[in-house]
N, C-alpha and C. Protein backbone atom coordinates (compact mmCIF):
# COMPACT_ATOMS: atom_id res chain seq x y z
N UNK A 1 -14.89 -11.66 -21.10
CA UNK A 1 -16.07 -11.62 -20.27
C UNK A 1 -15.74 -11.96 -18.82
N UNK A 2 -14.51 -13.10 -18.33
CA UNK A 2 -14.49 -13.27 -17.28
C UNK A 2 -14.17 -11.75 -16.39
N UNK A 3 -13.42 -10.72 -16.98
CA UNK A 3 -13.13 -9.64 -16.11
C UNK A 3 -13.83 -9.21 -15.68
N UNK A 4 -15.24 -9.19 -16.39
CA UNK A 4 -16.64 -8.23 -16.00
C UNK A 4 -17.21 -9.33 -15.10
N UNK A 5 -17.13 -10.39 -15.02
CA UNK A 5 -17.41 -10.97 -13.69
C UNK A 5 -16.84 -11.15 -12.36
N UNK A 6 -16.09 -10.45 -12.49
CA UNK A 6 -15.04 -10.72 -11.41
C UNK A 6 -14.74 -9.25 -10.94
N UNK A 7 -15.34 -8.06 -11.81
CA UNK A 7 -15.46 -6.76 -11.37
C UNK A 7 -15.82 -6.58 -10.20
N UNK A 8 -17.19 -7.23 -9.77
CA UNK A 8 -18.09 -7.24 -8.58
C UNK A 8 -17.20 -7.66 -6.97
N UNK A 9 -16.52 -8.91 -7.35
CA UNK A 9 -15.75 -9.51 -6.19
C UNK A 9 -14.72 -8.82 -5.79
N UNK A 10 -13.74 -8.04 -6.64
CA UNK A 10 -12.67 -7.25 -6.57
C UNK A 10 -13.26 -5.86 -6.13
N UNK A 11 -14.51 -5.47 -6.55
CA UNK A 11 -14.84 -4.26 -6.01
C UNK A 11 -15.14 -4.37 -4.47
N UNK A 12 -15.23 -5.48 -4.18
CA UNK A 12 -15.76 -5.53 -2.73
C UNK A 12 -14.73 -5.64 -1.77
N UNK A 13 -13.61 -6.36 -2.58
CA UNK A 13 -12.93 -6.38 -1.75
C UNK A 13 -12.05 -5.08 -1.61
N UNK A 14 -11.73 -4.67 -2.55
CA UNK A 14 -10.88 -3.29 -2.59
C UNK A 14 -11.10 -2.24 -1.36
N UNK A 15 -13.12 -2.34 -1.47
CA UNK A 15 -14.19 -1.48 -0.58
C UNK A 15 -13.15 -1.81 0.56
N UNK A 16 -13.34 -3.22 0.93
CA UNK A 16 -13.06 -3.84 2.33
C UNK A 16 -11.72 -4.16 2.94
N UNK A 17 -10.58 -3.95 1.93
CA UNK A 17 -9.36 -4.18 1.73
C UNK A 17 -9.28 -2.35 2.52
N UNK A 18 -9.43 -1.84 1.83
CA UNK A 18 -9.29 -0.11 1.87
C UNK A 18 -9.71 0.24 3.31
N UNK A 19 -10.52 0.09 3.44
CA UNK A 19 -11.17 0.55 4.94
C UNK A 19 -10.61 -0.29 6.18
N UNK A 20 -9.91 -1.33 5.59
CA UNK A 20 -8.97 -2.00 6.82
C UNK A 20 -7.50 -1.59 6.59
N UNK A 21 -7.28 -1.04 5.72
CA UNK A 21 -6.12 -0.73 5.29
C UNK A 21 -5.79 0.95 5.92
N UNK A 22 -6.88 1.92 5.79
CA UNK A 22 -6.79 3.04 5.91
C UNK A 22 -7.36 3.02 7.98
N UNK A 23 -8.14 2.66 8.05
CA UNK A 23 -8.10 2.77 9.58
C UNK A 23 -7.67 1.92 10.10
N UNK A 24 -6.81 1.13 10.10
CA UNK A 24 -6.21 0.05 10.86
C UNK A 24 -4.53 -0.38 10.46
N UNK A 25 -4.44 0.22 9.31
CA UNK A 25 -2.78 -0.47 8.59
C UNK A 25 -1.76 -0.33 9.61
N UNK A 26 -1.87 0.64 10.24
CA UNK A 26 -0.49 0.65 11.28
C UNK A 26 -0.01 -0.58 11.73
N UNK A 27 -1.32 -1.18 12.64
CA UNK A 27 -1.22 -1.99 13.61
C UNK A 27 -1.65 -3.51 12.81
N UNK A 28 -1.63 -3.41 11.57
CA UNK A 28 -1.75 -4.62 11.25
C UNK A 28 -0.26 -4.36 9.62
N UNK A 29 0.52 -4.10 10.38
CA UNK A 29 1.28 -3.78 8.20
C UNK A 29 2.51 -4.85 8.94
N UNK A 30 3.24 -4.95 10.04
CA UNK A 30 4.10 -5.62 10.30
C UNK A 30 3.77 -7.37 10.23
N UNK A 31 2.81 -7.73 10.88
CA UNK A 31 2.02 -8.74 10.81
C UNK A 31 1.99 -8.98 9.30
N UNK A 32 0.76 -8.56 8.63
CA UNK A 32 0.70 -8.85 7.02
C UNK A 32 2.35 -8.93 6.28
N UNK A 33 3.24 -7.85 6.56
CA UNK A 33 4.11 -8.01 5.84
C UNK A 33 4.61 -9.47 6.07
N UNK A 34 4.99 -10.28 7.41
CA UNK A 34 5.51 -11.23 7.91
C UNK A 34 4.69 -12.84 7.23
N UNK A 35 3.57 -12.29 7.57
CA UNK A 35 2.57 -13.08 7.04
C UNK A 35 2.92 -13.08 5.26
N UNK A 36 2.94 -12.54 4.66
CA UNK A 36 3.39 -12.45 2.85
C UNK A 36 4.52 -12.85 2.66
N UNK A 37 5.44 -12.21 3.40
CA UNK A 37 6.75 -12.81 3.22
C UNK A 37 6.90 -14.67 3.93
N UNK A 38 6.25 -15.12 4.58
CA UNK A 38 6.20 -16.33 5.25
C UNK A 38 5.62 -17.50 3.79
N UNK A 39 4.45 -17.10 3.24
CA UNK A 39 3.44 -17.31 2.32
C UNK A 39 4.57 -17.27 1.22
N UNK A 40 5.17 -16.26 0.70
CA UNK A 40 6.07 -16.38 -0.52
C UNK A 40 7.09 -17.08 -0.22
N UNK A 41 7.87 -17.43 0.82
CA UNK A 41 9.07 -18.23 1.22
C UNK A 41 8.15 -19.65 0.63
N UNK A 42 7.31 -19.92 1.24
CA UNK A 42 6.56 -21.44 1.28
C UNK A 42 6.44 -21.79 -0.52
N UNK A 43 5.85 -20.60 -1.12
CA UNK A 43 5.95 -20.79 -2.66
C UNK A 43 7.25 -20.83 -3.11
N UNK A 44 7.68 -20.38 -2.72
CA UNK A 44 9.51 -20.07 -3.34
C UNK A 44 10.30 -21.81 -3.36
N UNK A 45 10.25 -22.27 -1.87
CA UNK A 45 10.99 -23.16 -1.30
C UNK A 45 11.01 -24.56 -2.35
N UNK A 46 9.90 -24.98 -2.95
CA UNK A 46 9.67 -26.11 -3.45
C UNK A 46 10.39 -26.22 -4.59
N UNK A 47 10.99 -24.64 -5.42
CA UNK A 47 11.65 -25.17 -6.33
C UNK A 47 12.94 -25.58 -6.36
N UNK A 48 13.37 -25.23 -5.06
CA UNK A 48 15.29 -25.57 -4.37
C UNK A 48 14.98 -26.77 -3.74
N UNK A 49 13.62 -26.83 -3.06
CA UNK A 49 13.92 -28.35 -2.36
C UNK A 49 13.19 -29.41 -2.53
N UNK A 50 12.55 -29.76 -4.09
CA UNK A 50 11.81 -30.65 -4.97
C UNK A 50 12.35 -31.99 -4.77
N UNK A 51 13.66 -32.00 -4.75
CA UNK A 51 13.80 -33.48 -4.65
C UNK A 51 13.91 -34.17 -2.96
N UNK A 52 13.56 -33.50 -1.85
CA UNK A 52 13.58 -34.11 -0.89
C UNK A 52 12.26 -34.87 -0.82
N UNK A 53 12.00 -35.53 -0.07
CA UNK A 53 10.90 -36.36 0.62
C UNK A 53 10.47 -36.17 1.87
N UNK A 54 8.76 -36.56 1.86
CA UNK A 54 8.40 -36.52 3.32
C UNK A 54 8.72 -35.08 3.95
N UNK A 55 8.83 -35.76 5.71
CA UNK A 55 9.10 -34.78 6.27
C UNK A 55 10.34 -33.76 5.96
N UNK A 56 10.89 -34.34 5.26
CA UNK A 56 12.16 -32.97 4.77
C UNK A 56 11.55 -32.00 3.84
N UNK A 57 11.12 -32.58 3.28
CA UNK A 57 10.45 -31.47 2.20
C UNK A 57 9.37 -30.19 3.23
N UNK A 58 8.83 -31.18 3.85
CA UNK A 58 7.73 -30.27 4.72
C UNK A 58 8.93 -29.22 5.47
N UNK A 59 9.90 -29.82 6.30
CA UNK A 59 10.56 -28.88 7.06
C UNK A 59 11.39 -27.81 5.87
N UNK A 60 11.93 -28.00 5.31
CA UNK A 60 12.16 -27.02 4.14
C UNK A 60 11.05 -25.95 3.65
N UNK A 61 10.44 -26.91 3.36
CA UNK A 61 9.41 -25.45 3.19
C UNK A 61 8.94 -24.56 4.32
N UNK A 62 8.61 -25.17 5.46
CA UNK A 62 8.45 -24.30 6.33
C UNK A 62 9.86 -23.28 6.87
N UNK A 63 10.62 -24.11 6.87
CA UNK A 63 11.75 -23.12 6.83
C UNK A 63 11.97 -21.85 6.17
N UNK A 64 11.89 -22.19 4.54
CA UNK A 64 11.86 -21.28 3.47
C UNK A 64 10.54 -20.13 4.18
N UNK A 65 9.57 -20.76 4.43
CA UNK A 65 8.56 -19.44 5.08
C UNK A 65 8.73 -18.72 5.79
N UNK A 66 9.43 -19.23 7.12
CA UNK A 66 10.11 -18.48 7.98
C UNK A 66 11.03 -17.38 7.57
N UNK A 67 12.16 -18.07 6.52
CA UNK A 67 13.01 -17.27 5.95
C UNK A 67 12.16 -16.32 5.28
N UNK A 68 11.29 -16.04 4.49
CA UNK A 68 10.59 -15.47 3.87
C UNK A 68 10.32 -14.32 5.13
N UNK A 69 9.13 -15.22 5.81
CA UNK A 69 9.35 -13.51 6.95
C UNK A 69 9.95 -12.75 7.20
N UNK A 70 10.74 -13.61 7.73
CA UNK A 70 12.39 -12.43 8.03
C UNK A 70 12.68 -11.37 7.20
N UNK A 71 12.91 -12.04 5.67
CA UNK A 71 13.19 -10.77 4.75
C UNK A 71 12.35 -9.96 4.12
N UNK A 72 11.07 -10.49 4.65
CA UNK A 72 10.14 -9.28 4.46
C UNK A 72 10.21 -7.98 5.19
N UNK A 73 10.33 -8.63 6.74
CA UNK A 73 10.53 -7.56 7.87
C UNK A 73 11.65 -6.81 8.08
N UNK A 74 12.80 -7.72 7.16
CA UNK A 74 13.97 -6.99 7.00
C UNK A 74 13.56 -5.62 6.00
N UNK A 75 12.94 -5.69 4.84
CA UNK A 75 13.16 -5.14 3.80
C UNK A 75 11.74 -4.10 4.51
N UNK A 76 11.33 -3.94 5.41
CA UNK A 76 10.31 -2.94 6.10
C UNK A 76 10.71 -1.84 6.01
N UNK A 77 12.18 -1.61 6.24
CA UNK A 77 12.43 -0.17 6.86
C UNK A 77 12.68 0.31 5.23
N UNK A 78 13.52 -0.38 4.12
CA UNK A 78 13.07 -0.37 2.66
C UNK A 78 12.21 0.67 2.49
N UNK A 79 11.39 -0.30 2.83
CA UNK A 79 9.70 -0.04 2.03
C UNK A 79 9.40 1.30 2.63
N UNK A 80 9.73 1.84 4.09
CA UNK A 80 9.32 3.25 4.44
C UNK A 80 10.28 4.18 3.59
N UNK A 81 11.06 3.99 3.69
CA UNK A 81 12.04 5.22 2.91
C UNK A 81 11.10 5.07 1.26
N UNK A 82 11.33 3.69 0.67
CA UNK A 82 11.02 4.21 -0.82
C UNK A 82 9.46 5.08 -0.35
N UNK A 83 8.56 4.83 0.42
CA UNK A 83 7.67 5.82 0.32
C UNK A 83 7.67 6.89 0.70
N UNK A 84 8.79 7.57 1.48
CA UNK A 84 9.32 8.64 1.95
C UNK A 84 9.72 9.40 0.40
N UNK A 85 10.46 8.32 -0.20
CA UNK A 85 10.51 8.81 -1.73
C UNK A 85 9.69 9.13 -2.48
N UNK A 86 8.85 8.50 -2.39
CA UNK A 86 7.93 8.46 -3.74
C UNK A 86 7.02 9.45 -3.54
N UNK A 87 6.35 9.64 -1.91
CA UNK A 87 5.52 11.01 -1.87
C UNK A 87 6.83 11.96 -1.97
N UNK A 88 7.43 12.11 -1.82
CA UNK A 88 8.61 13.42 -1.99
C UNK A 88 8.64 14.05 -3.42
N UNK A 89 8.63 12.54 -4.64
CA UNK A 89 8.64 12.86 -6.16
C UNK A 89 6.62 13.12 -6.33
N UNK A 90 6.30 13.04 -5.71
CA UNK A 90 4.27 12.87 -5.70
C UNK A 90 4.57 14.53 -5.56
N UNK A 91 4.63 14.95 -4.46
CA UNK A 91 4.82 16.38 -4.09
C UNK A 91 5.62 17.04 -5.14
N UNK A 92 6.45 16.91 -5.67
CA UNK A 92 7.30 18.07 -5.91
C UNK A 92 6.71 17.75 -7.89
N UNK A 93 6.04 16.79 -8.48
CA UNK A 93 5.62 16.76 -9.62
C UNK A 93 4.09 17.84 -9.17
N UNK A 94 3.58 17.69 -8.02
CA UNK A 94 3.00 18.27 -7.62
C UNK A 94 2.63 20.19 -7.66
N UNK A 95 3.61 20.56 -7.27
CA UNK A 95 4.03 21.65 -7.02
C UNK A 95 4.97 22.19 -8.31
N UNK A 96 5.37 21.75 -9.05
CA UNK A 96 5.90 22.30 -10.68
C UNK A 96 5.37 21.71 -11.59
N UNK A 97 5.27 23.19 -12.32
CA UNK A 97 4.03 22.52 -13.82
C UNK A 97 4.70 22.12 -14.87
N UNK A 98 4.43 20.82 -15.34
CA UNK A 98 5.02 20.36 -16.37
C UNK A 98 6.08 19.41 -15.74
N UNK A 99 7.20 18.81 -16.26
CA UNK A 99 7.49 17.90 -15.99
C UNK A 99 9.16 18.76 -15.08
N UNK A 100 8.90 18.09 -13.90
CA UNK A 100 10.12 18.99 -13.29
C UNK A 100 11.68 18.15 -13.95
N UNK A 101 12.62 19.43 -13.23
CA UNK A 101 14.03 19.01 -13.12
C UNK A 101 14.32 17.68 -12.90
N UNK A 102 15.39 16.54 -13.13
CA UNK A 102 15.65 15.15 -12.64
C UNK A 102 16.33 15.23 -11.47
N UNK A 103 16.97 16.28 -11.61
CA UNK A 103 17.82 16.52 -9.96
C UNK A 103 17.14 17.05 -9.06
N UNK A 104 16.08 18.18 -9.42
CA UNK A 104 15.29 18.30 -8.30
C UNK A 104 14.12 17.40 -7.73
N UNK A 105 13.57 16.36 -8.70
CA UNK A 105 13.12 14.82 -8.03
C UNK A 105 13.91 13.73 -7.57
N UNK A 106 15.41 13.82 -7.71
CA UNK A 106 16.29 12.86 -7.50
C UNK A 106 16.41 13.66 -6.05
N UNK A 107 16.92 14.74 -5.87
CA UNK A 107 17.23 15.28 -3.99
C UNK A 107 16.15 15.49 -3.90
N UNK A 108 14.96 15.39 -4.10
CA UNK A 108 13.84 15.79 -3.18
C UNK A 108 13.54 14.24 -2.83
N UNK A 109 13.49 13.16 -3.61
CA UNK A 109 13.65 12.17 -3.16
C UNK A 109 14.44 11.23 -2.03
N UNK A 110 15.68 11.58 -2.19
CA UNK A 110 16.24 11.28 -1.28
C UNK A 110 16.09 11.96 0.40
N UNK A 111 16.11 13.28 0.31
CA UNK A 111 15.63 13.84 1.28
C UNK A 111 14.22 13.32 1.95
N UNK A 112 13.36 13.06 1.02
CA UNK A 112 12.22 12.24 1.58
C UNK A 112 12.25 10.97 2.29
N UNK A 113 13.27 9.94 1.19
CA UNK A 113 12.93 8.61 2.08
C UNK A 113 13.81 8.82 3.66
N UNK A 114 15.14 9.95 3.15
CA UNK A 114 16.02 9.99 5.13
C UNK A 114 14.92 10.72 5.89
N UNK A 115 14.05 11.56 5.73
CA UNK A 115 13.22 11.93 6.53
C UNK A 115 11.89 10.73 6.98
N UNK A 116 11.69 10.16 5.90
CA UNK A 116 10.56 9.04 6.16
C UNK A 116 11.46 8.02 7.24
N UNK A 117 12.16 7.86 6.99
CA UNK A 117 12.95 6.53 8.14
C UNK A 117 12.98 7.40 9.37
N UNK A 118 12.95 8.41 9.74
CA UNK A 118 13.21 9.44 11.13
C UNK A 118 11.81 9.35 11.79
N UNK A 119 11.13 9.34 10.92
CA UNK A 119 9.41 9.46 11.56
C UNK A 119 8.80 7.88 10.85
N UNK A 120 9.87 7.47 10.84
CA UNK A 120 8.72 6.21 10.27
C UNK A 120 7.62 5.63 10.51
N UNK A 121 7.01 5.31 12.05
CA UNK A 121 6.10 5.78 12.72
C UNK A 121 4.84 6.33 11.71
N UNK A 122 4.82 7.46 12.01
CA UNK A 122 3.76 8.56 11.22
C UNK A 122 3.70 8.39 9.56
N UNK A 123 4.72 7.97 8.90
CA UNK A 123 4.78 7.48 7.89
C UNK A 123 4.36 6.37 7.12
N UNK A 124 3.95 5.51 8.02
CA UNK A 124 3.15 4.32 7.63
C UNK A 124 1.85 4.44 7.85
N UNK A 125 1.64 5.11 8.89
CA UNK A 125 0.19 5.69 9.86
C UNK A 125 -0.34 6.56 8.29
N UNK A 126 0.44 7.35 8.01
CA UNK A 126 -0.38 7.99 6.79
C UNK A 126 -0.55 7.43 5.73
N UNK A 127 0.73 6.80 4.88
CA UNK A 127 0.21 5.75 3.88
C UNK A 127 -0.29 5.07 3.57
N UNK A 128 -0.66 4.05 5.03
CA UNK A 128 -1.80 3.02 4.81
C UNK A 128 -3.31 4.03 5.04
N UNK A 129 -3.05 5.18 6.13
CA UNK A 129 -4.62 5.76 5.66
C UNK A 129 -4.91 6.51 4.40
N UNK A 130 -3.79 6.99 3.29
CA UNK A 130 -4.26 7.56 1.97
C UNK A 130 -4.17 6.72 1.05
N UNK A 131 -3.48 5.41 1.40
CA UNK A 131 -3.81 4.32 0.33
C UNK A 131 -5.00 2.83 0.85
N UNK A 132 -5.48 3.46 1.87
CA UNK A 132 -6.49 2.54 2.10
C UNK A 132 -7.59 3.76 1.29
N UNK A 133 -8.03 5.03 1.83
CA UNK A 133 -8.34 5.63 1.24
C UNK A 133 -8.68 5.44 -0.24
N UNK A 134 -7.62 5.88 -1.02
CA UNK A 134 -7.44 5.32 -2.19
C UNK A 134 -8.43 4.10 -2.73
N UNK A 135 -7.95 3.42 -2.28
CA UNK A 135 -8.48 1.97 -2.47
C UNK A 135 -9.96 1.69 -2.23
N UNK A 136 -10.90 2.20 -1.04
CA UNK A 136 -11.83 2.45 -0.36
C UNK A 136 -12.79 3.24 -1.78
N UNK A 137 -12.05 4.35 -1.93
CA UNK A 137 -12.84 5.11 -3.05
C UNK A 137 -13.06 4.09 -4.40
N UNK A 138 -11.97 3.52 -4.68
CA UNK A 138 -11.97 3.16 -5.84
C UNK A 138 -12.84 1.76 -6.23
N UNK A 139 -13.00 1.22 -5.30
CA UNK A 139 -14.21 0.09 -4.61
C UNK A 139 -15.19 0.37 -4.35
N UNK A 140 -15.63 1.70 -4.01
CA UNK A 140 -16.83 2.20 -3.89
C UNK A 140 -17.86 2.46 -5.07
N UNK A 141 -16.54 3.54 -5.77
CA UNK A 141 -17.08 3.85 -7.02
C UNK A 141 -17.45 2.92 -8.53
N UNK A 142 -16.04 1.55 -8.17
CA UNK A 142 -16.62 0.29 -8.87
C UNK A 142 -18.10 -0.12 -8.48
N UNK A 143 -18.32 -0.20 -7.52
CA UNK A 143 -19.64 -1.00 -6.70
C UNK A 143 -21.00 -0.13 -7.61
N UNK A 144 -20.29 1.47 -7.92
CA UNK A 144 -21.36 2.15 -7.85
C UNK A 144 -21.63 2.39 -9.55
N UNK A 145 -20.72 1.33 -10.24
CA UNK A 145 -20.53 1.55 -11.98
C UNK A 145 -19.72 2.61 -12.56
N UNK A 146 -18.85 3.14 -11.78
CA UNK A 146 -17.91 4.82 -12.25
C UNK A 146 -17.14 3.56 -13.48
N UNK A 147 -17.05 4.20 -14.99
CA UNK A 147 -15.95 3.58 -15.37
C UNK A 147 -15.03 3.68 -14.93
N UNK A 148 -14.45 4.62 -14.77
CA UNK A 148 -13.00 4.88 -14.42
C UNK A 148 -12.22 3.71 -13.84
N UNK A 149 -13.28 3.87 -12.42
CA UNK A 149 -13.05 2.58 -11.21
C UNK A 149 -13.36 1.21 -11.86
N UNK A 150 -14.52 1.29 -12.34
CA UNK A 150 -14.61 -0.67 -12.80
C UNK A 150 -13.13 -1.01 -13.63
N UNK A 151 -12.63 -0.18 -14.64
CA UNK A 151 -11.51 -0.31 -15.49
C UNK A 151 -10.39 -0.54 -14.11
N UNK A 152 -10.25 0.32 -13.40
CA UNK A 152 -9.41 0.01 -12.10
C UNK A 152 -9.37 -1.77 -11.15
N UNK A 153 -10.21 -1.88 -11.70
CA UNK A 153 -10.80 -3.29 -10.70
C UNK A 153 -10.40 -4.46 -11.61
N UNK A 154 -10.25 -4.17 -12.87
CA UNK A 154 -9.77 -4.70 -13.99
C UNK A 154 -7.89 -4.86 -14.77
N UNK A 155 -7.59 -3.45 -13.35
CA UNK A 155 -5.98 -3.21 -13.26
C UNK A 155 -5.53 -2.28 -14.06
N UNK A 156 -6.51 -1.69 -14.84
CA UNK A 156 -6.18 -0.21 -15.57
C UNK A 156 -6.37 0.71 -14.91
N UNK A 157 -5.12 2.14 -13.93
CA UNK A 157 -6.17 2.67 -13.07
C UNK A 157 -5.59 4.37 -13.48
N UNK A 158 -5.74 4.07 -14.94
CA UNK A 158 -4.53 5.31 -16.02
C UNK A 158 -5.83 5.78 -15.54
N UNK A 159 -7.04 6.17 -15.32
CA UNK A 159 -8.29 7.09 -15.44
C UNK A 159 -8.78 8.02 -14.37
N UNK A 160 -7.77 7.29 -12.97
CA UNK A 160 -7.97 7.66 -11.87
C UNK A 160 -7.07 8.57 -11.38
N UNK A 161 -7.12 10.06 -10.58
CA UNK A 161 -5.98 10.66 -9.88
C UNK A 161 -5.30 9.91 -8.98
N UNK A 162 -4.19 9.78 -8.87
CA UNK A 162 -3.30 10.96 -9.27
C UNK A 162 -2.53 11.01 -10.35
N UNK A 163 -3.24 9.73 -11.06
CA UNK A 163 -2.12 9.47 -12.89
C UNK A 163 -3.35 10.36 -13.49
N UNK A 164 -4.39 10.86 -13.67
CA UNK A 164 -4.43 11.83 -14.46
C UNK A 164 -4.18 13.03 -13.92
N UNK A 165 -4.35 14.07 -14.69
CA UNK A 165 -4.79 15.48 -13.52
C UNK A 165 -5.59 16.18 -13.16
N UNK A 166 -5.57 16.68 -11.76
CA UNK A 166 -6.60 16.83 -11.13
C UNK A 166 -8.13 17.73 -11.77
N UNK A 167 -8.06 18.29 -12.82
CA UNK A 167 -8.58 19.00 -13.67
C UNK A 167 -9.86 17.65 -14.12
N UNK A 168 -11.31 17.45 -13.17
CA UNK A 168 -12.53 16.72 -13.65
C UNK A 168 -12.36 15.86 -12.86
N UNK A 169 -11.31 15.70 -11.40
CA UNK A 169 -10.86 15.04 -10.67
C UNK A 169 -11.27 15.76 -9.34
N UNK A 170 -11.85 16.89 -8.90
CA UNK A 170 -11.87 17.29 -7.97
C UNK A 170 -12.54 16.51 -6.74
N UNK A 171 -13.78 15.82 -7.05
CA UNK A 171 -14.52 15.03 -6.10
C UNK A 171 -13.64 13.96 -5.46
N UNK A 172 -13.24 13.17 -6.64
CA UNK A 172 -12.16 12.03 -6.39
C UNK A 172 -11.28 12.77 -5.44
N UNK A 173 -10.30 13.69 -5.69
CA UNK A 173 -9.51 14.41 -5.02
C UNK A 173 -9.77 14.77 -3.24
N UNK A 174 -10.59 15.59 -3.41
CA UNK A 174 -11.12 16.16 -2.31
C UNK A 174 -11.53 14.63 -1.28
N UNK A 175 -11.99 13.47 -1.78
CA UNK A 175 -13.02 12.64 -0.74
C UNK A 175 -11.87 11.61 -0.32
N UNK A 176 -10.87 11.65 -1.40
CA UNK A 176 -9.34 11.10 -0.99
C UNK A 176 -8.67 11.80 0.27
N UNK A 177 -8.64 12.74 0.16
CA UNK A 177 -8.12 13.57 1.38
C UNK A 177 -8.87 13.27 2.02
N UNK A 178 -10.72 13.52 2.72
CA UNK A 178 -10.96 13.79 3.79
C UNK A 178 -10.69 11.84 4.05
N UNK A 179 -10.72 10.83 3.60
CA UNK A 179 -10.58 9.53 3.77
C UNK A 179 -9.40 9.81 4.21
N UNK A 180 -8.47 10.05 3.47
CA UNK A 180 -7.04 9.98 3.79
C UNK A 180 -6.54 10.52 5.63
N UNK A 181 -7.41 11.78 5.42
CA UNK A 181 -6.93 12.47 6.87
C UNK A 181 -7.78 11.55 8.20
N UNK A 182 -8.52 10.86 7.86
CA UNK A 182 -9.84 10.88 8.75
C UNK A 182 -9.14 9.54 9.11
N UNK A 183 -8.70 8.75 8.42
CA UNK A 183 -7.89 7.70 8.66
C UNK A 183 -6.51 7.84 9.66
N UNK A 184 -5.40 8.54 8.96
CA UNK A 184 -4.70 9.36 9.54
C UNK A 184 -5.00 9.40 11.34
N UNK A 185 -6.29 10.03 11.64
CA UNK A 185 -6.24 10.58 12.72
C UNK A 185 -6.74 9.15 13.19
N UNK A 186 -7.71 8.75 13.12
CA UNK A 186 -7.92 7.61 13.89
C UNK A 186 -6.67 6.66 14.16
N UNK A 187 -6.05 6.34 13.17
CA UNK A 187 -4.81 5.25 13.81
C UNK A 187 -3.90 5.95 14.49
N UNK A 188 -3.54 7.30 14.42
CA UNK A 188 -2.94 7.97 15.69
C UNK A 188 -3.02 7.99 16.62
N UNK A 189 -4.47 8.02 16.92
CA UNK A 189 -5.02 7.75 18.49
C UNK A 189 -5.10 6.62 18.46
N UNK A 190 -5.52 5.65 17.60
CA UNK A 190 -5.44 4.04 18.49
C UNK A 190 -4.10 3.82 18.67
N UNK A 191 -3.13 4.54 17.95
CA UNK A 191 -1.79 3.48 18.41
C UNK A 191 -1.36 4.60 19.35
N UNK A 192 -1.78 5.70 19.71
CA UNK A 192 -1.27 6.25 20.56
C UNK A 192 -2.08 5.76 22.21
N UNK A 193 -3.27 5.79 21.87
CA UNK A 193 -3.71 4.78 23.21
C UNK A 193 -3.34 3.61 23.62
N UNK A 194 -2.53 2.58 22.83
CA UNK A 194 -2.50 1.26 22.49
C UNK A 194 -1.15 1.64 23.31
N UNK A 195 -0.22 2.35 22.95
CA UNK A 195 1.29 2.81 23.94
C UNK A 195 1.16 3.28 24.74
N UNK A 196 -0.29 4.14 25.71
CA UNK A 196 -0.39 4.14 26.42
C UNK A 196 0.25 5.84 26.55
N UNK A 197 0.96 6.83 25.09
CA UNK A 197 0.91 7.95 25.66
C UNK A 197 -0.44 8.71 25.80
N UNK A 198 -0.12 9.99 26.60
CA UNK A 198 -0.84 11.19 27.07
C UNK A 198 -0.92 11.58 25.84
């Protein structure tokens, strides 16, 4: 029973998570990442440095947070390539019916994440707007009783595209994209005004 109470709070936030995520992630994903990685150093630290006291303990942990940032922001450029990957294997399961070749998702993969690190830029700009997107919908449609989505809010999200197929999926589909693009364009222009190009 507690899940079905807690449907409501998670749907809201997802709503609100999503729509800051999809028009704004650019300019806030370096920050958050630093910020998580700072937050997990601080959890991490206490179990290496339990037996100090006082102020040592405090400076350790804050240390450990710091350290934590760092290798969050280290592991950034990571995180663009594997998604350079992963839409590369999204696309190309995409585009062949049935379950493709391993070598032709293994080089289409790779080719994706070296192209995602070249434009990395535009690559984050889109992911956070089709997975704020994403997210946005799927908070909506919790809010609005869709099973699919409440089961999603619950961490089952086998019901939702793009893990099923698009076949009874078209609405979902279609309102993902125009979220996705509409996002897209807005953080282009804010971070392109924000640099100040023409």
């Amino acid at each position: 029973m507690e899940s079905v109470s807690l449907q409501f709070p998670v749907a809201v936030i997802l709503l609100g998570g999503g729509l800051v995520a999809g028009f704004a992630g650019y300019p806030l994903l370096r920050p958050l990442l630093a910020l998580y990685g700072f937050i997990g150093g601080v959890i991490v630290t206490p179990t290496f440095a339990d037996q100090l006291d006082g102020w040592w303990f405090i400076g350790a942990t804050l240390a450990g947070g710091l350290a934590g940032a760092a290798v969050a922001l280290a592991v950034y450029l990571a995180t663009v390539a594997l998604l350079g990957a992963g839409a590369a294997a999204f696309i190309v399961h995409l585009a062949v019916e049935g379950d493709p070749e391993i070598w032709l998702v293994v080089a289409a993969s790779v080719l994706g994440a070296l192209m995602a690190l070249v434009v990395r830029r535009y690559v984050v700009i889109i992911a956070t707007a089709f997975v704020g997107g994403w997210t946005t919908l799927v908070g909506g449609l919790a809010l609005s009783r869709n099973q699919a989505a409440m089961a999603a809010t619950a961490g089952d999200v086998s019901g939702l595209f793009p893990l099923v197929p698009l076949e009874g999926q078209e609405a979902f589909a279609a309102a993902w994209l125009v979220l996705g693009l509409l996002g897209s364009v807005v953080q282009l222009l804010a971070s392109r005004s924000v640099r100040g190009d023409d």
